[in-house]
C-alpha atoms as a PDB file:
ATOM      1  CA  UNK A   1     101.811-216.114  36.219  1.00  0.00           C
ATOM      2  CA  UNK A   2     105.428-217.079  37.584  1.00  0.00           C
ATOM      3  CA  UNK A   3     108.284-217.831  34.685  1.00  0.00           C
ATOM      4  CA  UNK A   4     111.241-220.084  35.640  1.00  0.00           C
ATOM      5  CA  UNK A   5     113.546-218.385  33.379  1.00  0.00           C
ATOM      6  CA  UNK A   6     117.261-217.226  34.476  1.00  0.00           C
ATOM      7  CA  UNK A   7     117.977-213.802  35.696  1.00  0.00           C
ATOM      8  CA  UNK A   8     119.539-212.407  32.899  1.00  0.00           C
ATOM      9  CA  UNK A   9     117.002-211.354  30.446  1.00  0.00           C
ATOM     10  CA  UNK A  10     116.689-213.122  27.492  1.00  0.00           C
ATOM     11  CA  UNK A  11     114.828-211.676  24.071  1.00  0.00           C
ATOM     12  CA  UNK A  12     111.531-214.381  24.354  1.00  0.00           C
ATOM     13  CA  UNK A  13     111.220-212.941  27.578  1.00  0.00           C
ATOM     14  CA  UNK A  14     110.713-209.080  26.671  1.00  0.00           C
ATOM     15  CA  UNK A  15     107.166-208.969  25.883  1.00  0.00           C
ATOM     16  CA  UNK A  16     105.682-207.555  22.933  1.00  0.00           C
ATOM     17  CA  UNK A  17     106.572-203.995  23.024  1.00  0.00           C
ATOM     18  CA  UNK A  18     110.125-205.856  22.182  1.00  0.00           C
ATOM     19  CA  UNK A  19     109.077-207.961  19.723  1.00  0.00           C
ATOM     20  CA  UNK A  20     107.330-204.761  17.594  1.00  0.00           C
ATOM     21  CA  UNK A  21     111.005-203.139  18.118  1.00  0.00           C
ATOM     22  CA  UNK A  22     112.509-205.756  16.779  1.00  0.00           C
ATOM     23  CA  UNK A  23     110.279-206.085  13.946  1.00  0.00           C
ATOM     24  CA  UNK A  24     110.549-202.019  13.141  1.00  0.00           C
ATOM     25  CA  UNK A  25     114.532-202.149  13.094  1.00  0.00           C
ATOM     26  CA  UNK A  26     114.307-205.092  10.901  1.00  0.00           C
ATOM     27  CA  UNK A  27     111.693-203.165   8.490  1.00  0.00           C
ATOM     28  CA  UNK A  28     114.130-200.213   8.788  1.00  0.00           C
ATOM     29  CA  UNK A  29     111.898-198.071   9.820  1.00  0.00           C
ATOM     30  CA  UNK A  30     113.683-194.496  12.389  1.00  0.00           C
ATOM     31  CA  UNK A  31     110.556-193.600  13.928  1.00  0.00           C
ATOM     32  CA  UNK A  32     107.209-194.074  14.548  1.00  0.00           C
ATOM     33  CA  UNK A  33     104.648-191.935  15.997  1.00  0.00           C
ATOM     34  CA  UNK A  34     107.577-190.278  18.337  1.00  0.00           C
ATOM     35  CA  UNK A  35     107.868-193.973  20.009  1.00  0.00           C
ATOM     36  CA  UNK A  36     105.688-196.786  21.833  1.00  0.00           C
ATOM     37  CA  UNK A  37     106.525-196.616  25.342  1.00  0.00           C
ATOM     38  CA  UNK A  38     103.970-198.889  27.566  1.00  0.00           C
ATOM     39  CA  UNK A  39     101.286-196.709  29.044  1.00  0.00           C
ATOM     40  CA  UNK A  40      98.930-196.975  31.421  1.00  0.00           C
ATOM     41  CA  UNK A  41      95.842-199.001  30.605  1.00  0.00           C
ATOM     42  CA  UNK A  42      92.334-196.992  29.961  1.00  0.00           C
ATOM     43  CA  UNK A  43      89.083-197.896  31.326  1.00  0.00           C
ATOM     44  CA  UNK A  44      86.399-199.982  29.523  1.00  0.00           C
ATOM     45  CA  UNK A  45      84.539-197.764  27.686  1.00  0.00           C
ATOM     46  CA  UNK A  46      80.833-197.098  27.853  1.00  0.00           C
ATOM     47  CA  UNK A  47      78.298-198.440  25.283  1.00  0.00           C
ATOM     48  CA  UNK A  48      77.406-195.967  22.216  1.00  0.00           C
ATOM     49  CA  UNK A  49      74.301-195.196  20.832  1.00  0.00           C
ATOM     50  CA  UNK A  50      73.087-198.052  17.944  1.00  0.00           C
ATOM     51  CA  UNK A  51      72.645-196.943  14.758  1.00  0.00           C
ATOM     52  CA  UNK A  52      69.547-196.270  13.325  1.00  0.00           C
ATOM     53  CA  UNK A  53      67.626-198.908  11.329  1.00  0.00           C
ATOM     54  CA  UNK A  54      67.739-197.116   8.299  1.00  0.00           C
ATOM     55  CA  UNK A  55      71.277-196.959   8.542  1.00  0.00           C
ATOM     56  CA  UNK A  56      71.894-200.693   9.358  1.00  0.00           C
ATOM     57  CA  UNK A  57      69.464-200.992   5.972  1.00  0.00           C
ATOM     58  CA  UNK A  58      72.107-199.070   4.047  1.00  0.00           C
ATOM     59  CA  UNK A  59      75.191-201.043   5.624  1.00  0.00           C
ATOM     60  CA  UNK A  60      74.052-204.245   4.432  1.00  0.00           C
ATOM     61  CA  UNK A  61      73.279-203.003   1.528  1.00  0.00           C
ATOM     62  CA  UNK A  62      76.619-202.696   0.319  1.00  0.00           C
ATOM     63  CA  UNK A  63      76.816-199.005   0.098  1.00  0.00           C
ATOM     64  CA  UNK A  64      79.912-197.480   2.279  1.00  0.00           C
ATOM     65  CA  UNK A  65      79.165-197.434   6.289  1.00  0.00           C
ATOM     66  CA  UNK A  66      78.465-194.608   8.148  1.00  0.00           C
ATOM     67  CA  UNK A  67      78.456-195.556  11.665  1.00  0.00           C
ATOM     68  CA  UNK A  68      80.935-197.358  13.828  1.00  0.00           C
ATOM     69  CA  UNK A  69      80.740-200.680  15.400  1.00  0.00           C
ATOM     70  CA  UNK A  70      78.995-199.816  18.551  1.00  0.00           C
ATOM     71  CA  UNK A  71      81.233-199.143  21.590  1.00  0.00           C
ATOM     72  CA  UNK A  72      81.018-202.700  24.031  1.00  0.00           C
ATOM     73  CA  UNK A  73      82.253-204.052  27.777  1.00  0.00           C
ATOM     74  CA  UNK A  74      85.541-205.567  27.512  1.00  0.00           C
ATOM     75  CA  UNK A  75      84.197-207.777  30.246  1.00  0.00           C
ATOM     76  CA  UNK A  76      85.572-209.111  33.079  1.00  0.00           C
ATOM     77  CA  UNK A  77      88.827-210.899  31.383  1.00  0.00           C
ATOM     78  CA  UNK A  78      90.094-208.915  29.151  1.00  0.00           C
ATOM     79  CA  UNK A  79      93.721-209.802  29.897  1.00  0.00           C
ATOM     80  CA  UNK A  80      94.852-206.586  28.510  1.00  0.00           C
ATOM     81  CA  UNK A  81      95.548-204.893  32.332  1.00  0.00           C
ATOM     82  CA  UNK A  82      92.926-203.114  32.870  1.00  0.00           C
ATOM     83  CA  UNK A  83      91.740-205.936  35.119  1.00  0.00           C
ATOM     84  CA  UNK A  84      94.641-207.973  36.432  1.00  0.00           C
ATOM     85  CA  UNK A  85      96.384-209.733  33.849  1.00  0.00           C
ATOM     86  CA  UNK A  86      98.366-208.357  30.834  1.00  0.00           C
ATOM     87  CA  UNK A  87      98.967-210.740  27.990  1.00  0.00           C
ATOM     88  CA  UNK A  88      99.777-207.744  25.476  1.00  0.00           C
ATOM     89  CA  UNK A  89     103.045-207.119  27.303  1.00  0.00           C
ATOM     90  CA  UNK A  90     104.103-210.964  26.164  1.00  0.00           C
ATOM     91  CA  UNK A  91     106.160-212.234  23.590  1.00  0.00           C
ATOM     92  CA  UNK A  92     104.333-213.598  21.133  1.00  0.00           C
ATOM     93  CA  UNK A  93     101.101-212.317  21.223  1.00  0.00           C
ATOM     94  CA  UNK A  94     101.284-211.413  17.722  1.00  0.00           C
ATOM     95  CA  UNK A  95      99.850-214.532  16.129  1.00  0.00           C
ATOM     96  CA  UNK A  96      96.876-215.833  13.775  1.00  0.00           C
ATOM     97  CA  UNK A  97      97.087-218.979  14.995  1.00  0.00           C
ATOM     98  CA  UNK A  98      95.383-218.741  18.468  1.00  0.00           C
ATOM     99  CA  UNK A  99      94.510-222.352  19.308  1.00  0.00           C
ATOM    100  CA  UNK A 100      97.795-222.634  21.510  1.00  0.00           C
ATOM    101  CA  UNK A 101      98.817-221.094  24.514  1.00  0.00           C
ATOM    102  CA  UNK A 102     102.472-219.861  24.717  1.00  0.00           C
ATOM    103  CA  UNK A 103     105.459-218.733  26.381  1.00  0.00           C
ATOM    104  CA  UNK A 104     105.321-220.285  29.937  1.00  0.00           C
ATOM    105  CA  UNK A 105     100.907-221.854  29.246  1.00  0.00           C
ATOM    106  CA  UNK A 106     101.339-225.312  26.888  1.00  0.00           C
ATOM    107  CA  UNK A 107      97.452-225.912  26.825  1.00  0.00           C
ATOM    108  CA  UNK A 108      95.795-226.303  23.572  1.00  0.00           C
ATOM    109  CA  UNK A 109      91.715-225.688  23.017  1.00  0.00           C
ATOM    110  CA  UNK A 110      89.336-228.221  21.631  1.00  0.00           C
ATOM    111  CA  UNK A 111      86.465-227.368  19.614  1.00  0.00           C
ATOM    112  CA  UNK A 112      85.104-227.228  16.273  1.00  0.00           C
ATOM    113  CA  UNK A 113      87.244-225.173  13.668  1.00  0.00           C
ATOM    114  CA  UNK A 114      86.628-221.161  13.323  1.00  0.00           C
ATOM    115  CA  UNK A 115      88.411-218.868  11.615  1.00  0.00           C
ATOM    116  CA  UNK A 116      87.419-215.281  12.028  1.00  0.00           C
ATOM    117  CA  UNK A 117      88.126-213.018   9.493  1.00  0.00           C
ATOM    118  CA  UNK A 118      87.577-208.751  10.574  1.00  0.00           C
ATOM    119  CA  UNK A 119      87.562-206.036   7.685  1.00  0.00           C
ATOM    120  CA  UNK A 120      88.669-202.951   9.513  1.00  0.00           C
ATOM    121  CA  UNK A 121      87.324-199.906   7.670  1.00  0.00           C
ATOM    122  CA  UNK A 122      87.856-196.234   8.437  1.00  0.00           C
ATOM    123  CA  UNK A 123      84.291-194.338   8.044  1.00  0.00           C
ATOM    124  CA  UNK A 124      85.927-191.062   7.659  1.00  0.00           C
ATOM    125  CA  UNK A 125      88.083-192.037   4.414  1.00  0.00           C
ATOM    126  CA  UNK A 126      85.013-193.472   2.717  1.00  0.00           C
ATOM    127  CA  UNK A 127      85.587-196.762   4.845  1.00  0.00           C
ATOM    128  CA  UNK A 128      88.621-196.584   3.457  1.00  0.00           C
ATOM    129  CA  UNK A 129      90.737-200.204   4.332  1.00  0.00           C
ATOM    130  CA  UNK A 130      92.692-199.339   7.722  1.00  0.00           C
ATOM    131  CA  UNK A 131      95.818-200.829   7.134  1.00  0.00           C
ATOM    132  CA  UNK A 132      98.336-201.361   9.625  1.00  0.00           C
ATOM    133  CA  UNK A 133      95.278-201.058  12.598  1.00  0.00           C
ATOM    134  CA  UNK A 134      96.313-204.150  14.783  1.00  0.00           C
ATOM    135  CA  UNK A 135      93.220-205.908  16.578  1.00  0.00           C
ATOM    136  CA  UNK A 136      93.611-207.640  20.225  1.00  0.00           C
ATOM    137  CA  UNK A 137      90.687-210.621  19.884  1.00  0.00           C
ATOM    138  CA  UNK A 138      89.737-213.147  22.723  1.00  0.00           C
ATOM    139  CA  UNK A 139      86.834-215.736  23.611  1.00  0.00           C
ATOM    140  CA  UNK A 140      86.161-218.195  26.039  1.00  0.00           C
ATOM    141  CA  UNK A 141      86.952-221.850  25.497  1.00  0.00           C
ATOM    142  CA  UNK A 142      84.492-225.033  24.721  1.00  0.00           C
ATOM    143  CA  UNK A 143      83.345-225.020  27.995  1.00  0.00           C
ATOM    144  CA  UNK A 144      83.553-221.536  28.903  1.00  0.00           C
ATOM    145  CA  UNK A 145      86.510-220.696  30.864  1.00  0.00           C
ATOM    146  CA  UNK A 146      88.474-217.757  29.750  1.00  0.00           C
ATOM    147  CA  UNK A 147      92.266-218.269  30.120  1.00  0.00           C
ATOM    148  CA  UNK A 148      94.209-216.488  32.895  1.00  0.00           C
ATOM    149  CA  UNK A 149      91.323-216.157  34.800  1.00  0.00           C
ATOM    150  CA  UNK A 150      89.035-219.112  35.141  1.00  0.00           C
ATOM    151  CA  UNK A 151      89.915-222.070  37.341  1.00  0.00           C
ATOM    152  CA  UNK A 152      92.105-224.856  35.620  1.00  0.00           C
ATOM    153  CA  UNK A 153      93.426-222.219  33.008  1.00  0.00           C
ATOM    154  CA  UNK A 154      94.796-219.663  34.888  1.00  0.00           C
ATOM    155  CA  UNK A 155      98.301-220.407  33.753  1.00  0.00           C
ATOM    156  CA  UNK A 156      97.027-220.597  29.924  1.00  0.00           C
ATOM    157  CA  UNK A 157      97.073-217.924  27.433  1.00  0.00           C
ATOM    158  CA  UNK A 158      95.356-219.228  24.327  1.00  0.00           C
ATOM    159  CA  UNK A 159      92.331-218.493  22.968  1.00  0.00           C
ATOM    160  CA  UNK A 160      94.145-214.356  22.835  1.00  0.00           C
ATOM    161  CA  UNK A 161      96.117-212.473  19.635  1.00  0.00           C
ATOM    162  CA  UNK A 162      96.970-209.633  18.154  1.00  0.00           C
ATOM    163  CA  UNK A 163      97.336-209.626  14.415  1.00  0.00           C
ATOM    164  CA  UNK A 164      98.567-206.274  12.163  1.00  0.00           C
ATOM    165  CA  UNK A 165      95.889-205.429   9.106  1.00  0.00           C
ATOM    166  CA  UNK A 166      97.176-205.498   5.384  1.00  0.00           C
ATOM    167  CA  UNK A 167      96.474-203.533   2.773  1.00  0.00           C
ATOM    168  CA  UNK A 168      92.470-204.559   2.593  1.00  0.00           C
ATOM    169  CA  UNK A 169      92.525-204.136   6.228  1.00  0.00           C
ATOM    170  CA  UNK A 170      92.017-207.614   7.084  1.00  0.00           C
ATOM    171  CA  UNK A 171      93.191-209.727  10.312  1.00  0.00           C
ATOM    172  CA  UNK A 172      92.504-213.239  10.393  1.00  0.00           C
ATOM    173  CA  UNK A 173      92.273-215.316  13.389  1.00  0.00           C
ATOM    174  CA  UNK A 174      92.738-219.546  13.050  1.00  0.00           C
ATOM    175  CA  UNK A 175      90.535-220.727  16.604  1.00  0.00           C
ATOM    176  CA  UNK A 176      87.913-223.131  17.752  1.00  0.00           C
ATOM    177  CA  UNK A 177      84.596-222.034  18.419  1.00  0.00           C
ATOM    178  CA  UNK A 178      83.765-220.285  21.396  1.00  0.00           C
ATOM    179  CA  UNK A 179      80.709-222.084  24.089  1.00  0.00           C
ATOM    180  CA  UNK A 180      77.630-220.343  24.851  1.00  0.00           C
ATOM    181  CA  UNK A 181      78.394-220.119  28.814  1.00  0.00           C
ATOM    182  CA  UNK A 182      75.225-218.797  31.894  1.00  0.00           C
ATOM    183  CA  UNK A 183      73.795-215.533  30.759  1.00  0.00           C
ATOM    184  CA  UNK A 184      75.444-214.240  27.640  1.00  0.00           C
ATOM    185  CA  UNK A 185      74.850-215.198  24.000  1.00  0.00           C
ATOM    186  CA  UNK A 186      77.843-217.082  22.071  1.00  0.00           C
ATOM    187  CA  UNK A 187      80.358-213.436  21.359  1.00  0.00           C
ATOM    188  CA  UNK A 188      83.873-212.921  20.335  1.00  0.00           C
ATOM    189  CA  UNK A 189      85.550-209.902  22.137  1.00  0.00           C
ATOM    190  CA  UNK A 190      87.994-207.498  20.205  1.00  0.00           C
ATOM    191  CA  UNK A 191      89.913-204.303  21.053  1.00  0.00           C
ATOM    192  CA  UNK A 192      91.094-202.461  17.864  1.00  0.00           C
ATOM    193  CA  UNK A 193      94.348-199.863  17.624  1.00  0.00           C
ATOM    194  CA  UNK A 194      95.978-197.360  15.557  1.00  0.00           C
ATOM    195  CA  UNK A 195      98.693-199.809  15.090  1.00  0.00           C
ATOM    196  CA  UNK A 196     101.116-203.023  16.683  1.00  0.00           C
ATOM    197  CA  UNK A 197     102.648-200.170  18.785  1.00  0.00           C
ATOM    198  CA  UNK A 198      99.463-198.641  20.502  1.00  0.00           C
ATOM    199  CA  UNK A 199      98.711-202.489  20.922  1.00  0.00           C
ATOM    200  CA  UNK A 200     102.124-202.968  22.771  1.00  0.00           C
ATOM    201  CA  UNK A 201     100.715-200.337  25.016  1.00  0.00           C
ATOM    202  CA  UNK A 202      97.711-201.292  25.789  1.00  0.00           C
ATOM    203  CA  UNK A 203      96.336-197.453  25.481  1.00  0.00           C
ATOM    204  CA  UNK A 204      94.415-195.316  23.216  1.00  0.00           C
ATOM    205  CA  UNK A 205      91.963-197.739  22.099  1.00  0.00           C
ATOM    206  CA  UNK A 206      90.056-196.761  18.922  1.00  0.00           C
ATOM    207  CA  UNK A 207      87.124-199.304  19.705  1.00  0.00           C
ATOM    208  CA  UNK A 208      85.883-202.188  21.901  1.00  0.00           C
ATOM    209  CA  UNK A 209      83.139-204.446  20.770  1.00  0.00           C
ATOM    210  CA  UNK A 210      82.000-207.722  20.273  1.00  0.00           C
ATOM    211  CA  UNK A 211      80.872-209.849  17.729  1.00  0.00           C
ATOM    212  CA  UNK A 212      77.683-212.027  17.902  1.00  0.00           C
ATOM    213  CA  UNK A 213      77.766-215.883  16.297  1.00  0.00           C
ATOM    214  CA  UNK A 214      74.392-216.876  14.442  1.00  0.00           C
ATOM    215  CA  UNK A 215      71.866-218.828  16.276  1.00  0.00           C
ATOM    216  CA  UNK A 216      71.429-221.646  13.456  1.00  0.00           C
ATOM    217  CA  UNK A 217      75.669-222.108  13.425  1.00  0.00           C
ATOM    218  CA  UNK A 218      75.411-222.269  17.071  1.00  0.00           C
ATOM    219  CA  UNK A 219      72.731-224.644  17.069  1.00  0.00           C
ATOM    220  CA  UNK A 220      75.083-227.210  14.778  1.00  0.00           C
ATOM    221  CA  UNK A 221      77.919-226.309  16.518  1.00  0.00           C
ATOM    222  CA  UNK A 222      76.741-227.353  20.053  1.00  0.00           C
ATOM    223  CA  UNK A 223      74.985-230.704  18.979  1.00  0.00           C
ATOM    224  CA  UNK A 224      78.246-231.974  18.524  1.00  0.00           C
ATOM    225  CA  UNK A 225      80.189-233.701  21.260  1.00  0.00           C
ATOM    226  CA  UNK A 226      82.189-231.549  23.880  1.00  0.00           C
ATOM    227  CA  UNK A 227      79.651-228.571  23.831  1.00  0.00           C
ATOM    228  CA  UNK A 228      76.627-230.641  25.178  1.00  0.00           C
ATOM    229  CA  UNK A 229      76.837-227.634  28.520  1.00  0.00           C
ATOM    230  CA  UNK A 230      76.319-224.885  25.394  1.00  0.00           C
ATOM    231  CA  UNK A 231      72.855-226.357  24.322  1.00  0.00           C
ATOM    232  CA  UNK A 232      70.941-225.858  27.863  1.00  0.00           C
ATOM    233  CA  UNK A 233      72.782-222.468  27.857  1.00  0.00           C
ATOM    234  CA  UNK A 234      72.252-221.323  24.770  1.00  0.00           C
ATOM    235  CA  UNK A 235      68.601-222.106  24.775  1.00  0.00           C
ATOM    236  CA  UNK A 236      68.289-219.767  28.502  1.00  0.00           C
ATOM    237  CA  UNK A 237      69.044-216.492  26.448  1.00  0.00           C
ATOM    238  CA  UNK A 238      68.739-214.948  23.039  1.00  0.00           C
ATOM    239  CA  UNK A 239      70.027-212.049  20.948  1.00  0.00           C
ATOM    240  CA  UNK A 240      67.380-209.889  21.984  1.00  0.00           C
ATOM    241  CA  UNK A 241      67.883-210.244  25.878  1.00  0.00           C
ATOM    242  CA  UNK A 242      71.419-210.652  25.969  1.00  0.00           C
ATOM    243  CA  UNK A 243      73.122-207.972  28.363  1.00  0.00           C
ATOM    244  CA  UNK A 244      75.177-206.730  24.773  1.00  0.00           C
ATOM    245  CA  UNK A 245      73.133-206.938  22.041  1.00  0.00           C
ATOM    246  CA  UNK A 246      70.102-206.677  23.138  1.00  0.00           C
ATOM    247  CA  UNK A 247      69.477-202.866  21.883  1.00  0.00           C
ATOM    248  CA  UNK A 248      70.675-203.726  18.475  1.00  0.00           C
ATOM    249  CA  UNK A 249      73.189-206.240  17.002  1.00  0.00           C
ATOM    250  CA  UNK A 250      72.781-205.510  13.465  1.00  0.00           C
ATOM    251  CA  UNK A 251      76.769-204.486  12.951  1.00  0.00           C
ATOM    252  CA  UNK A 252      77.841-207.316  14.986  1.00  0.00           C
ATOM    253  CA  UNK A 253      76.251-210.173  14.175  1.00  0.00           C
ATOM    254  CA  UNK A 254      78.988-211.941  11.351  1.00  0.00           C
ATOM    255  CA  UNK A 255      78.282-213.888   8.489  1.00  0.00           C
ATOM    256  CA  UNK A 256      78.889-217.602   8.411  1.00  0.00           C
ATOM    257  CA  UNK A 257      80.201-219.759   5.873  1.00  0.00           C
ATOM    258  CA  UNK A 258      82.138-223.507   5.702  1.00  0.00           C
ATOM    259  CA  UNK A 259      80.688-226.430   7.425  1.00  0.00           C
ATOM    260  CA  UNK A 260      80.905-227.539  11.131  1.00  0.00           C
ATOM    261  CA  UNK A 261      82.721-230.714   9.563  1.00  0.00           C
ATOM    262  CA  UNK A 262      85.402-228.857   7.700  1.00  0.00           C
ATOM    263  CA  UNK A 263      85.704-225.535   9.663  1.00  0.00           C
ATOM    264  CA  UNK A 264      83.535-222.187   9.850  1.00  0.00           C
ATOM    265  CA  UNK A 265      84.517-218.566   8.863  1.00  0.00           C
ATOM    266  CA  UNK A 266      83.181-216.016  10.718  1.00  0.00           C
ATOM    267  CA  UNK A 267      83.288-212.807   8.749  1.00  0.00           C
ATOM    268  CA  UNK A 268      82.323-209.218   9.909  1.00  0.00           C
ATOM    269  CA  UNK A 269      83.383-205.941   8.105  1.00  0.00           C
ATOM    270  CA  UNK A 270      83.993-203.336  11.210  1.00  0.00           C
ATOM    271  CA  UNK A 271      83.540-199.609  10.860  1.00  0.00           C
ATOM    272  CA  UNK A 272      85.434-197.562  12.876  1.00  0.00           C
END
């Protein structure tokens, strides 16, 4: 992605390992974690094990989880380096509001309303709220084209964010709803970290998974106009032979709620 921007460096420009500076000297904060320097990106992990039934039983049950998400691709654009571009190096990244590109991309994506709401608990405090654990979320567009990489958006950004849990653990994500695209089920992809500064890095993931959309929201979702590709797509594949969750999808499937007509929340609490 070229910039027409003077030589001189100016603060928009610095990317977001920056903008976190910025935002620690203005929290007066010395030092954290001996510093944030931008590392070298790690592979894509390999999938884990799924839990057992019995303990997917107990998870929805309410009582405390004992299992982590499961361990997922980060796919072909992950636009977090480890496969060409690196949108986690730009200023303002940080964001709920994803709809938008920014910086240097002035796109904005059309779709039906979603906001996507993560609980980030840690399963060796008691799934204990992990505050402070920043999440790096992206999806593909209405019609299936992931920014920076597919044709036509190559130069847009949106669609990506990073966003720093509070207290409850909590991010929440304002975004459209993502297409059902050839030979994968409707997902949202997310790469969790210790904190805004691990995020700057890129490094030292804690987890990358996806999350799975309902088949009865996606089924409302795509009868209305813009997502008429999603319908023939959607109906070629199914939870059970997608190349993801197809050996389980019980901790990744979210819960729905809203209306198509007013905006959907997608909601999933994510043990790590």
């Amino acid at each position: 992605m070229t910039h027409d921007h003077d030589s001189e460096p100016h603060d928009h420009d610095r990317g977001l390992a920056f903008d976190f500076a910025q935002m620690v000297s203005r929290r007066g904060v010395l030092t954290l974690l001996g510093g944030a320097g931008l590392a070298s990106l790690a592979a894509c992990s390999s999938k884990s094990t799924r839990t057992s039934a019995a303990t997917s039983a107990t998870e929805t049950s309410g009582a405390a989880p004992t299992t982590e998400i499961p361990e997922e691709t980060a796919g072909p654009f992950p636009g977090d380096g480890s496969n060409g571009a690196n949108v986690l190096t730009q200023s303002g990244i940080v964001r709920s509001d994803i709809t938008k590109s920014f910086g240097t991309g002035s796109a904005t994506a059309a779709g039906v309303p979603l906001t996507i709401k993560l609980t980030l608990l840690d399963i060796n405090k008691g799934a204990a709220p992990m505050a402070g654990a920043a999440v790096y979320i992206w999806h593909c567009d209405r019609d299936g084209r992931y920014s920076l990489y597919s044709q036509g958006v190559e130069g847009e950004n949106y669609l990506r964010g990073v966003q720093e849990a509070g207290p409850d653990g909590v991010v929440t994500f304002t975004t459209i709803y993502p297409a059902a695209y050839p030979g994968r089920w409707p997902h949202v992809h997310f790469e969790i970290y210790e904190n805004l500064a691990r995020a700057a890095a890129a490094g030292d993931k804690l987890r990358t998974s996806q999350l799975a959309l309902p088949l009865e929201t996606n089924q409302l979702v795509y009868a209305t106009p813009g997502y008429e590709a999603s319908v023939g797509n959607l109906a070629q594949t199914s939870l059970n032979t997608d190349m993801v969750f197809s050996d389980g999808y019980s901790l990744q499937l979210a819960k729905i709620s809203g209306s198509v007509a007013n905006g959907l929340t997608a909601s999933l609490n994510v043990p790590v």
